[in-house]
Protein backbone atom coordinates (compact mmCIF):
# COMPACT_ATOMS: atom_id res chain seq x y z
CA UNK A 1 0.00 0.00 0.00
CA UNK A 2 1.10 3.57 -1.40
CA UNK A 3 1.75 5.60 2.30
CA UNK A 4 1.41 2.83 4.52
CA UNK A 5 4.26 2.55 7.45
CA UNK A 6 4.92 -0.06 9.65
CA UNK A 7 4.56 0.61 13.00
CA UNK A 8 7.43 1.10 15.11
CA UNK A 9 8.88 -1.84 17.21
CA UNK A 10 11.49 -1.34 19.63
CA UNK A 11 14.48 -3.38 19.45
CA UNK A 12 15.09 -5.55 22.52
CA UNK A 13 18.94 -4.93 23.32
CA UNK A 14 19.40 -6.72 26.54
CA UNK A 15 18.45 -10.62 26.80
CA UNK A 16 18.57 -12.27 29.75
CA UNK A 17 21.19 -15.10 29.90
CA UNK A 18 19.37 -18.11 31.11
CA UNK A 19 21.65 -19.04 34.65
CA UNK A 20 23.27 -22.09 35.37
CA UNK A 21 23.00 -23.62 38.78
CA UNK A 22 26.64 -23.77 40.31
CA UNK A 23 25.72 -26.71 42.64
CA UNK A 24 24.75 -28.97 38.89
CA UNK A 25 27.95 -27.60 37.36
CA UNK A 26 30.56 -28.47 40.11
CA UNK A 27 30.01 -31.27 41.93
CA UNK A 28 32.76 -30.43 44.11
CA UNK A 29 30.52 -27.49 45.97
CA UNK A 30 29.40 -29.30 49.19
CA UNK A 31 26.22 -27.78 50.64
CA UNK A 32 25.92 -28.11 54.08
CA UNK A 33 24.64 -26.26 57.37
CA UNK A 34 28.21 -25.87 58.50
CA UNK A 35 29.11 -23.78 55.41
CA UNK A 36 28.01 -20.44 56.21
CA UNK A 37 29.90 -18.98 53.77
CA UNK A 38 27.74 -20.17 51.00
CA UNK A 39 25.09 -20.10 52.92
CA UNK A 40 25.53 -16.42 53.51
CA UNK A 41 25.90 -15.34 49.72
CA UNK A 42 21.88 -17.19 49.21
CA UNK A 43 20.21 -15.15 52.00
CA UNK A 44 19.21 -11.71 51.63
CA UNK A 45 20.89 -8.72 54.34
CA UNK A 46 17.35 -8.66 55.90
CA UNK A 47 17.87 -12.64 56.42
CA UNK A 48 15.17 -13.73 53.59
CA UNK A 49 16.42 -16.75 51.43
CA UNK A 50 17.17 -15.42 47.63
CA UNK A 51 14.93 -17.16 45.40
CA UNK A 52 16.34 -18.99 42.40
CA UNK A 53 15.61 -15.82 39.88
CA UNK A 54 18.02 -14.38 41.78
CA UNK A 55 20.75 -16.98 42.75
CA UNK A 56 20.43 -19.16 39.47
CA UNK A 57 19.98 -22.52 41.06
CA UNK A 58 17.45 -25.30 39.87
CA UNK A 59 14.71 -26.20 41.26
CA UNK A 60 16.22 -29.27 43.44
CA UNK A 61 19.14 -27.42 44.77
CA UNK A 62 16.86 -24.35 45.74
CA UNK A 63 14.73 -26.75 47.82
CA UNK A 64 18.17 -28.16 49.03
CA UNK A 65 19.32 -24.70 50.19
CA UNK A 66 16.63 -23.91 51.46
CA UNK A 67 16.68 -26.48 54.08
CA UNK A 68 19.89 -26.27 54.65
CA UNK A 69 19.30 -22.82 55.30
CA UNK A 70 17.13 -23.97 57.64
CA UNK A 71 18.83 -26.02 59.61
CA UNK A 72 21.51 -23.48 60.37
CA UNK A 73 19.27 -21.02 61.65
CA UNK A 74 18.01 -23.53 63.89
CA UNK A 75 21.66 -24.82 65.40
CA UNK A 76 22.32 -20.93 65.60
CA UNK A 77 24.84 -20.63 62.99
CA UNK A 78 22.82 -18.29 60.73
CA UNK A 79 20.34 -15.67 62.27
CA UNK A 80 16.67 -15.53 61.56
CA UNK A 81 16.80 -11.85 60.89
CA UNK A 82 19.24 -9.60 59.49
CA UNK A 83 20.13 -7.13 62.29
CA UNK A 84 22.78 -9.12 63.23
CA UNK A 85 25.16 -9.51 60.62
CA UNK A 86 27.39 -6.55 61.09
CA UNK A 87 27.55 -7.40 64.79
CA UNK A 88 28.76 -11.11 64.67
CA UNK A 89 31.96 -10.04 62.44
């Protein structure tokens, strides 16, 4: 058609790159309650656990670190909350 434009459509420049979960890729990771140093880097600094959007794990390893979560914060190695992170270091 004489005139006729197509409408204009954005160009989407940034694509999200779908995450691998580190726990599939290396098997050497061990998750455990006594690792708080993983542990740590999967909770939020108000104490929330990341969910896998964020942290890039599958779906079995999320439920695993979740519980492991868990049962840290339950032996006392990890607090429930997150006003006590700068005061334990």
């Amino acid at each position: 058609m004489p005139g006729y434009k197509k409408p204009f459509r954005r160009q989407n420049r940034f694509f999200s790159r779908p995450k691998d979960c580190q726990f599939c890729t290396d098997k050497n990771v061990n998750l455990d309650y006594k690792n708080t140093d993983l542990l740590r880097r999967l909770i939020t600094e108000e104490g929330k656990i990341r969910p896998r959007r964020q942290t890039g794990t599958c779906a079995r390893h999320q439920r695993a670190v979740a519980g492991e979560i868990k049962r840290a914060r339950h032996v006392a190695l990890l607090p429930y909350t997150g006003q006590y992170w700068e005061e334990g270091r």
